[in-house]
PDB file of N, CA and C in Angstrom:
ATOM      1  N   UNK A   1      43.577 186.491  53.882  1.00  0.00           N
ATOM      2  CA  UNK A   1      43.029 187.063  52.671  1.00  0.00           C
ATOM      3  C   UNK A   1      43.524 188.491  52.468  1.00  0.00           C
ATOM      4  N   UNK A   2      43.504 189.340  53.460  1.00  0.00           N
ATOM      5  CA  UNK A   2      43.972 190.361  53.381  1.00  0.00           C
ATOM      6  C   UNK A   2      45.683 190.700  53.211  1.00  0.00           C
ATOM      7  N   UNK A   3      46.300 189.845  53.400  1.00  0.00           N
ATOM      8  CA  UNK A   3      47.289 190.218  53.124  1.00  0.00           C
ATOM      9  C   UNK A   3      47.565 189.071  51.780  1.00  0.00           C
ATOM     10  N   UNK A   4      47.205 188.426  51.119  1.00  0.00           N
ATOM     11  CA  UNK A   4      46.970 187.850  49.878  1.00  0.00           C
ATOM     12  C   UNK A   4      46.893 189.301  48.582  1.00  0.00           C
ATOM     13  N   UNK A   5      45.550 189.754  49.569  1.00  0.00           N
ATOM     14  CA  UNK A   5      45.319 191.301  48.332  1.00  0.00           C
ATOM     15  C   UNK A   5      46.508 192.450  48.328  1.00  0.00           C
ATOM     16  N   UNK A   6      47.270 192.346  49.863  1.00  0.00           N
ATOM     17  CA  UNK A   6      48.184 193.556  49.837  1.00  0.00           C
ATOM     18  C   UNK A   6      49.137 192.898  48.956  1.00  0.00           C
ATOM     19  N   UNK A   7      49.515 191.733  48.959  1.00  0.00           N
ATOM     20  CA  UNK A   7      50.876 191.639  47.889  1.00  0.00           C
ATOM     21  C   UNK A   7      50.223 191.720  46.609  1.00  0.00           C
ATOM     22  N   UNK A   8      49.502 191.521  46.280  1.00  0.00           N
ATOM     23  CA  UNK A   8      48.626 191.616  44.835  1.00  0.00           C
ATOM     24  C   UNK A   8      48.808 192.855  44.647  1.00  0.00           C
ATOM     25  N   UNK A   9      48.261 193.831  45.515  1.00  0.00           N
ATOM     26  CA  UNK A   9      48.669 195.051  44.797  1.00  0.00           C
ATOM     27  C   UNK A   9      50.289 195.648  44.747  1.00  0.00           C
ATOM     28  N   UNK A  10      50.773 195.341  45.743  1.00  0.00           N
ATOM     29  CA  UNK A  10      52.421 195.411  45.405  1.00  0.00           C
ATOM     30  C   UNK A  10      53.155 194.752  44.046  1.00  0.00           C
ATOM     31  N   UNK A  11      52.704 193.948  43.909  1.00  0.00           N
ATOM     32  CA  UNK A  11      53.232 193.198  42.757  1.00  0.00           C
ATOM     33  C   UNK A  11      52.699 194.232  41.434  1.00  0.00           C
ATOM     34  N   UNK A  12      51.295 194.574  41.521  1.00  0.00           N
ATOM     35  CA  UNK A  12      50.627 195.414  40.599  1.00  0.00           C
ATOM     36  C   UNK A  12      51.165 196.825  40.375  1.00  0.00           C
ATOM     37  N   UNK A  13      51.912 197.368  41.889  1.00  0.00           N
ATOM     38  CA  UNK A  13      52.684 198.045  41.692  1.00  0.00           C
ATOM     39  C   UNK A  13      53.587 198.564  40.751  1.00  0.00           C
ATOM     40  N   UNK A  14      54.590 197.087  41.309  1.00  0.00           N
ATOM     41  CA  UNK A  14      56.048 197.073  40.735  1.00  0.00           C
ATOM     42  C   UNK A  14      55.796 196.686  39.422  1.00  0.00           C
ATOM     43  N   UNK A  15      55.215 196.005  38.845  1.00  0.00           N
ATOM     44  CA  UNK A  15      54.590 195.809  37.102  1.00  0.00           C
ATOM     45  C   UNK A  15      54.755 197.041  36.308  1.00  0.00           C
ATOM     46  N   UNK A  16      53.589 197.789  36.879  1.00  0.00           N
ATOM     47  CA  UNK A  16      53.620 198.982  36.081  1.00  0.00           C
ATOM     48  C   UNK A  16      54.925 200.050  36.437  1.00  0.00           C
ATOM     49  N   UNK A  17      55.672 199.872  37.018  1.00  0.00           N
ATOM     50  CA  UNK A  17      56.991 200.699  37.847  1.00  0.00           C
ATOM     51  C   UNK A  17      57.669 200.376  36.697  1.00  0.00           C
ATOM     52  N   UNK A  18      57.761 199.249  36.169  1.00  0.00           N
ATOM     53  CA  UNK A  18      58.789 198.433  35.720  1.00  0.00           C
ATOM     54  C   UNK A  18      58.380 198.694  34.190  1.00  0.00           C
ATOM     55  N   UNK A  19      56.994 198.734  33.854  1.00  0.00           N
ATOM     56  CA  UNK A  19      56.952 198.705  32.462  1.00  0.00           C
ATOM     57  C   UNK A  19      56.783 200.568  32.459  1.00  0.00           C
ATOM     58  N   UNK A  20      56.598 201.235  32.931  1.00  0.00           N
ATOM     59  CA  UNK A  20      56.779 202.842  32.732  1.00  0.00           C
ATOM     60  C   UNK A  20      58.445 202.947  32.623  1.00  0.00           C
ATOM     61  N   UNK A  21      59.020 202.834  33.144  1.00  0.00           N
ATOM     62  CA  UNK A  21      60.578 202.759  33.003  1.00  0.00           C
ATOM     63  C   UNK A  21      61.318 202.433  31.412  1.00  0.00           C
ATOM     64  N   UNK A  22      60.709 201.412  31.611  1.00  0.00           N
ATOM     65  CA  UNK A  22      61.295 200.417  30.420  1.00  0.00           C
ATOM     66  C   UNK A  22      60.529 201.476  29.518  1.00  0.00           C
ATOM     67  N   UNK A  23      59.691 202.049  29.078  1.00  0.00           N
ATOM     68  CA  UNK A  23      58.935 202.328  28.381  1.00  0.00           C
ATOM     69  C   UNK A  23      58.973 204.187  27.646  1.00  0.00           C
ATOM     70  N   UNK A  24      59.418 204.654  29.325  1.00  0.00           N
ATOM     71  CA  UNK A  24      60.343 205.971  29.429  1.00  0.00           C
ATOM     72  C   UNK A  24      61.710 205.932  28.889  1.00  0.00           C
ATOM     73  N   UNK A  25      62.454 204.714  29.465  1.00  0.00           N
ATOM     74  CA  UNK A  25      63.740 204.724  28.583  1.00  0.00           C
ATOM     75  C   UNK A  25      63.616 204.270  26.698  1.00  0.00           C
ATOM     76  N   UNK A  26      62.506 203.954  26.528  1.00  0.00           N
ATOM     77  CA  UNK A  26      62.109 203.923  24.932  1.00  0.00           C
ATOM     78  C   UNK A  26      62.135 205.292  24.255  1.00  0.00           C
ATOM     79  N   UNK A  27      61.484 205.480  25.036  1.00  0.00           N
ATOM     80  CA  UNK A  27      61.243 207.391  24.316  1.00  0.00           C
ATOM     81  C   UNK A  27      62.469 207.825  24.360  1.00  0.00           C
ATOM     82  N   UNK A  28      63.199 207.878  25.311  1.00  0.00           N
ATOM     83  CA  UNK A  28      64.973 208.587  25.548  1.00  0.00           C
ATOM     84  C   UNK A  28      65.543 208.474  24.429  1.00  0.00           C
ATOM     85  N   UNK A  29      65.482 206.917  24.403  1.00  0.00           N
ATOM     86  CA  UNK A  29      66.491 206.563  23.118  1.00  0.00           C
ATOM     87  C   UNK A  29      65.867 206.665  21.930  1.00  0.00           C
ATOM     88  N   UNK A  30      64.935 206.651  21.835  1.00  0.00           N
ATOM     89  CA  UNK A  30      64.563 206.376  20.398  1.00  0.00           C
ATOM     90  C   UNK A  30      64.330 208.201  19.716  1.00  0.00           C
ATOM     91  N   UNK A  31      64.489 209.024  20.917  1.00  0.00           N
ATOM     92  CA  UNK A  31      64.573 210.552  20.744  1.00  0.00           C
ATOM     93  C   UNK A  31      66.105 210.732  20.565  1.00  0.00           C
ATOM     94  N   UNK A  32      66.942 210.039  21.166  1.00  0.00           N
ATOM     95  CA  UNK A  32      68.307 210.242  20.833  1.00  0.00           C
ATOM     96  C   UNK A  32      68.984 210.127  19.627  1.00  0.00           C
ATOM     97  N   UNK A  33      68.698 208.471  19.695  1.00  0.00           N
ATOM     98  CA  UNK A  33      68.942 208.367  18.002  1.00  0.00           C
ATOM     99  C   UNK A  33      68.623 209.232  16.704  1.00  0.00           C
ATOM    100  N   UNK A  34      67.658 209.917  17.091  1.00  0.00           N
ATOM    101  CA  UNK A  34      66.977 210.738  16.088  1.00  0.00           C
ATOM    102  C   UNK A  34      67.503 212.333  15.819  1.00  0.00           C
ATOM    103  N   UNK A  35      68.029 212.548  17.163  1.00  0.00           N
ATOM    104  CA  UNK A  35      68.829 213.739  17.271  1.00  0.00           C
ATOM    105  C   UNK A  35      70.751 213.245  16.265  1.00  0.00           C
ATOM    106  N   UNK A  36      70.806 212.267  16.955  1.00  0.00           N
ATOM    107  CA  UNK A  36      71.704 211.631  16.261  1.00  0.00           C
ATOM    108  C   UNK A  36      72.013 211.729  14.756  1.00  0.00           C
ATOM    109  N   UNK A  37      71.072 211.153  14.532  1.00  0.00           N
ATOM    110  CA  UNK A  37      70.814 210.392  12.662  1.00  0.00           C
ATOM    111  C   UNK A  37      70.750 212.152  12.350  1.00  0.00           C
ATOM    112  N   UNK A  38      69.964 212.614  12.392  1.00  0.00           N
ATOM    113  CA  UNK A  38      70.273 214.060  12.162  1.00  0.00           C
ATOM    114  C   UNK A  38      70.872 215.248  12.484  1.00  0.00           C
ATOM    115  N   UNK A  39      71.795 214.869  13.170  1.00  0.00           N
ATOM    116  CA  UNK A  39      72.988 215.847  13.801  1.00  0.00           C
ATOM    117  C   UNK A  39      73.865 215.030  12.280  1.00  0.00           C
ATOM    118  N   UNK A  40      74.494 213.784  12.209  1.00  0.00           N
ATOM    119  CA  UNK A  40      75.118 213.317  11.416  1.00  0.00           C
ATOM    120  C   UNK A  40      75.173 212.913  10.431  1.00  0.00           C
ATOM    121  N   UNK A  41      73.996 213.320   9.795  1.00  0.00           N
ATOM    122  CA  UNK A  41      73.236 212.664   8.096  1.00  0.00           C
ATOM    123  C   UNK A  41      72.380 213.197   8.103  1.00  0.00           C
ATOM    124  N   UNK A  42      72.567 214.770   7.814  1.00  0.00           N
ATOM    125  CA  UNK A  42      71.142 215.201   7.606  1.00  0.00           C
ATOM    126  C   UNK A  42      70.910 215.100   6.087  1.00  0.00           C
ATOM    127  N   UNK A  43      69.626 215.266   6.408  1.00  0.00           N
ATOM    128  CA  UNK A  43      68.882 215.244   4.743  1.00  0.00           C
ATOM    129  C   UNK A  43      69.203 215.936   3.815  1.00  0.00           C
ATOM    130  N   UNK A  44      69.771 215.221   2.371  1.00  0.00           N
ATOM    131  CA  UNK A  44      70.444 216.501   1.075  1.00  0.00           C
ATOM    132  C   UNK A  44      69.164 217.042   0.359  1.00  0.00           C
ATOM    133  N   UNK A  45      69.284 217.935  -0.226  1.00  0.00           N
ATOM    134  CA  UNK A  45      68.029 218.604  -0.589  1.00  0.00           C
ATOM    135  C   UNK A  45      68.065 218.249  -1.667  1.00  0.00           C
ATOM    136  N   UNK A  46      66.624 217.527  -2.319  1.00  0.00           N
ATOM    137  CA  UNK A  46      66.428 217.595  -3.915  1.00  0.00           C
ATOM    138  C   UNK A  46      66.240 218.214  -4.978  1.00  0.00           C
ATOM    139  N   UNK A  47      67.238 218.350  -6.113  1.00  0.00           N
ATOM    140  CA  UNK A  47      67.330 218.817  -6.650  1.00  0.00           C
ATOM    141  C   UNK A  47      66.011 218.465  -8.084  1.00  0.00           C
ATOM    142  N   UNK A  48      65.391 219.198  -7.817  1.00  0.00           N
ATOM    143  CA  UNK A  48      63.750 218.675  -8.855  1.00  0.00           C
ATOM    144  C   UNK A  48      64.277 218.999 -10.301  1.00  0.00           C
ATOM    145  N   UNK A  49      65.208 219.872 -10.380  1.00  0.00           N
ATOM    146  CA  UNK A  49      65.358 220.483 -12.081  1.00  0.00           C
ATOM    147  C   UNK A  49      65.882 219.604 -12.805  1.00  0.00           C
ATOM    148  N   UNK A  50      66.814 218.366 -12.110  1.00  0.00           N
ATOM    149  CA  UNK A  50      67.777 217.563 -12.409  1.00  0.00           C
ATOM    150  C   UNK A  50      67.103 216.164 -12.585  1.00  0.00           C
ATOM    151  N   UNK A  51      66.058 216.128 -11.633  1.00  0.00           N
ATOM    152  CA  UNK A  51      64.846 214.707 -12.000  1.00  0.00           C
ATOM    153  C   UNK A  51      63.797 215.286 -13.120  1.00  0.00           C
ATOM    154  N   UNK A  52      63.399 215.703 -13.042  1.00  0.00           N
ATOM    155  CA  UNK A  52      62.692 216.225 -14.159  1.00  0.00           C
ATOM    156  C   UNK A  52      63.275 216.431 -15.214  1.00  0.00           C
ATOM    157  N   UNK A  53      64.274 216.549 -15.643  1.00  0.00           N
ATOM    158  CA  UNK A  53      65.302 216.783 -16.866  1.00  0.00           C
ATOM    159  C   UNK A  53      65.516 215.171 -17.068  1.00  0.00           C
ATOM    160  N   UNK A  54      65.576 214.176 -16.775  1.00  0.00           N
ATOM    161  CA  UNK A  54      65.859 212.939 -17.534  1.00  0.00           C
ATOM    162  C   UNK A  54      64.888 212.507 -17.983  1.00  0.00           C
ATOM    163  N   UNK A  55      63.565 212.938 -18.169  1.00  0.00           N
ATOM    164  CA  UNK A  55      62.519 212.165 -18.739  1.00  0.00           C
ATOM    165  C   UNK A  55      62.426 213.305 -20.179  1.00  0.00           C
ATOM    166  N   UNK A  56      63.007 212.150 -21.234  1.00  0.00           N
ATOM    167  CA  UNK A  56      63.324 212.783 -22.656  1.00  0.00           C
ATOM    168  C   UNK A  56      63.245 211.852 -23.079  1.00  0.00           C
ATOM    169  N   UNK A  57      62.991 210.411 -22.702  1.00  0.00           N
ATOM    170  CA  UNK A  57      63.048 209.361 -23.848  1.00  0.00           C
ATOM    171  C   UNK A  57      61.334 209.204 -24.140  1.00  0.00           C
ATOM    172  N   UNK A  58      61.304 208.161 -25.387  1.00  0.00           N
ATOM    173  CA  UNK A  58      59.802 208.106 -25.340  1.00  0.00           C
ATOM    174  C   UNK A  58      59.093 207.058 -24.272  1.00  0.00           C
ATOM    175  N   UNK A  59      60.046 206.056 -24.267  1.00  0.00           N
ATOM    176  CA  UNK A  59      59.709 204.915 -22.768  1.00  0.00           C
ATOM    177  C   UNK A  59      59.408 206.138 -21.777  1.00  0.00           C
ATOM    178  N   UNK A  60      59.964 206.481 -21.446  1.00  0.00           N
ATOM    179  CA  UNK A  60      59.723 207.584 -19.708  1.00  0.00           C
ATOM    180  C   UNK A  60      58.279 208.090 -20.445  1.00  0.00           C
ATOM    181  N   UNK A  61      58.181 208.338 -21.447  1.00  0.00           N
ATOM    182  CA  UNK A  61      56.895 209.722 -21.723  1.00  0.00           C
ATOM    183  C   UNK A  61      55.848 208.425 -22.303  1.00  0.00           C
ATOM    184  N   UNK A  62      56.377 207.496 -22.244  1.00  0.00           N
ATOM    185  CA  UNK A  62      54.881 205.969 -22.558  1.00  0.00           C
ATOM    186  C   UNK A  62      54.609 205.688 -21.581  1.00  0.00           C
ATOM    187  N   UNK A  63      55.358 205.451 -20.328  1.00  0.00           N
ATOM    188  CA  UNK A  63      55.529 205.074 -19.060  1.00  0.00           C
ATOM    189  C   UNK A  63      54.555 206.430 -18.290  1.00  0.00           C
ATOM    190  N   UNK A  64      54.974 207.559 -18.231  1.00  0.00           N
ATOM    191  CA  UNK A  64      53.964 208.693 -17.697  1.00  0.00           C
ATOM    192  C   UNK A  64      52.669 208.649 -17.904  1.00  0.00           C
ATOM    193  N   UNK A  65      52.499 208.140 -19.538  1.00  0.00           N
ATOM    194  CA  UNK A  65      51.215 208.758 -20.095  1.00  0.00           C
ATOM    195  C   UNK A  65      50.057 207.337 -19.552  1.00  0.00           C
ATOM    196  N   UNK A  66      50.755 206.319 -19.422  1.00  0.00           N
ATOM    197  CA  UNK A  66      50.076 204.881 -18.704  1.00  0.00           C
ATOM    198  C   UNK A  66      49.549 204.765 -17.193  1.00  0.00           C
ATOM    199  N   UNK A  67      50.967 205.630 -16.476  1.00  0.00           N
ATOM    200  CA  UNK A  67      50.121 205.765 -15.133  1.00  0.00           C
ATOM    201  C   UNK A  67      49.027 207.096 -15.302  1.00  0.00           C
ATOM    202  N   UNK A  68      49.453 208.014 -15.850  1.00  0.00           N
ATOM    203  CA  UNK A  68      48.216 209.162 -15.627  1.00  0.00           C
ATOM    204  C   UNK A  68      46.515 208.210 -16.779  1.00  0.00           C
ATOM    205  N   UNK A  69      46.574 207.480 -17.290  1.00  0.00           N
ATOM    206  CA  UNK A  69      45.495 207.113 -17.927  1.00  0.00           C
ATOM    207  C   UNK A  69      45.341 206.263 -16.725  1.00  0.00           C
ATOM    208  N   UNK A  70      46.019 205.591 -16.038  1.00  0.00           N
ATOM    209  CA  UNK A  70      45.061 204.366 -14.992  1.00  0.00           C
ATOM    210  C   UNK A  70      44.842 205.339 -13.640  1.00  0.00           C
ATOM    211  N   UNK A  71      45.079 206.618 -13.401  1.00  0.00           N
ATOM    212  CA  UNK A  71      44.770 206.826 -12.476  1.00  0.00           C
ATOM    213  C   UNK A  71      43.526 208.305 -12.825  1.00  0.00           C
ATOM    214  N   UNK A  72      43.437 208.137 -14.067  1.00  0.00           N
ATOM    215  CA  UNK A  72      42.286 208.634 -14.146  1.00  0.00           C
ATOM    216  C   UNK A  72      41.273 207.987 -14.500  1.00  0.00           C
ATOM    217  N   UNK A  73      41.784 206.781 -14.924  1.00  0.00           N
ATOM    218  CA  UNK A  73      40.161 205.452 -14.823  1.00  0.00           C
ATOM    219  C   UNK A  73      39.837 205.743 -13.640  1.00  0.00           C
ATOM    220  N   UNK A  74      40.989 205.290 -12.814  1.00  0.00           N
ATOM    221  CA  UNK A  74      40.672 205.009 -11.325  1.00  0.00           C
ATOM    222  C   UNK A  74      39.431 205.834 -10.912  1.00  0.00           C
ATOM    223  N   UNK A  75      40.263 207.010 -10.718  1.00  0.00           N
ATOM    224  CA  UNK A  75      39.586 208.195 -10.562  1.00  0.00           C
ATOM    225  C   UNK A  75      37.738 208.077 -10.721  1.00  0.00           C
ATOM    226  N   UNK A  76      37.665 207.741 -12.395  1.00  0.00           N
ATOM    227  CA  UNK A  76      36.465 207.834 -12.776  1.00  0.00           C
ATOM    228  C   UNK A  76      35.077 206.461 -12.057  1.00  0.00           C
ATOM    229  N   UNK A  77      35.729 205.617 -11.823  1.00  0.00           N
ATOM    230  CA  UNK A  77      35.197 204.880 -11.276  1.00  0.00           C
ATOM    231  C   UNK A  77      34.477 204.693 -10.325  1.00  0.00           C
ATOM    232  N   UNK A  78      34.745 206.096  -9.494  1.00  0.00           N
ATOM    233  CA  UNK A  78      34.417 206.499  -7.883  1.00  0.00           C
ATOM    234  C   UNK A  78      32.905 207.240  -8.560  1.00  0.00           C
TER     235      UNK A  78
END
C-alpha cells in the first residue's frame, strides 16, 4: 500500500511538472509573438479628421440620426 501511494504521488508530481512547462512555454511564446507582431506591424494612427469628413451624404446623416434615436430609447427604458 505504501508504495502504491509513493508512485501516486510521483506520477502527481510529474503531471503538474509537465503541465507548468507546457504552460510556461505558453506565456514565452505567446509574449513573443506579440513583441513580434509589434516590432513588425505596428499600429498606423487614425486619422479622425478624414473619418469624420465622409459623412456628408443624407443616408450617413439618416443612418446617425437612427442609431442615436434607438440608443436613446434604449437608454430611456432603464
Amino acid at each position: 500500500m505504501t508504495e502504491l501511494m509513493g508512485r501516486g504521488i510521483e506520477l502527481m508530481f510529474v503531471g503538474m511538472s509537465v503541465v507548468f512547462l507546457f504552460l510556461t512555454m505558453l506565456v514565452i511564446a505567446i509574449n513573443g509573438m506579440s513583441l513580434f507582431i509589434q516590432r513588425f506591424f505596428p499600429d498606423q494612427p487614425v486619422n479622425i479628421k478624414s473619418t469624420s469628413a465622409k459623412i456628408n451624404t443624407p443616408e450617413d446623416k439618416a443612418i446617425i440620426a437612427a442609431i442615436t434615436a434607438a440608443l436613446i430609447m434604449h437608454r430611456n427604458k432603464k
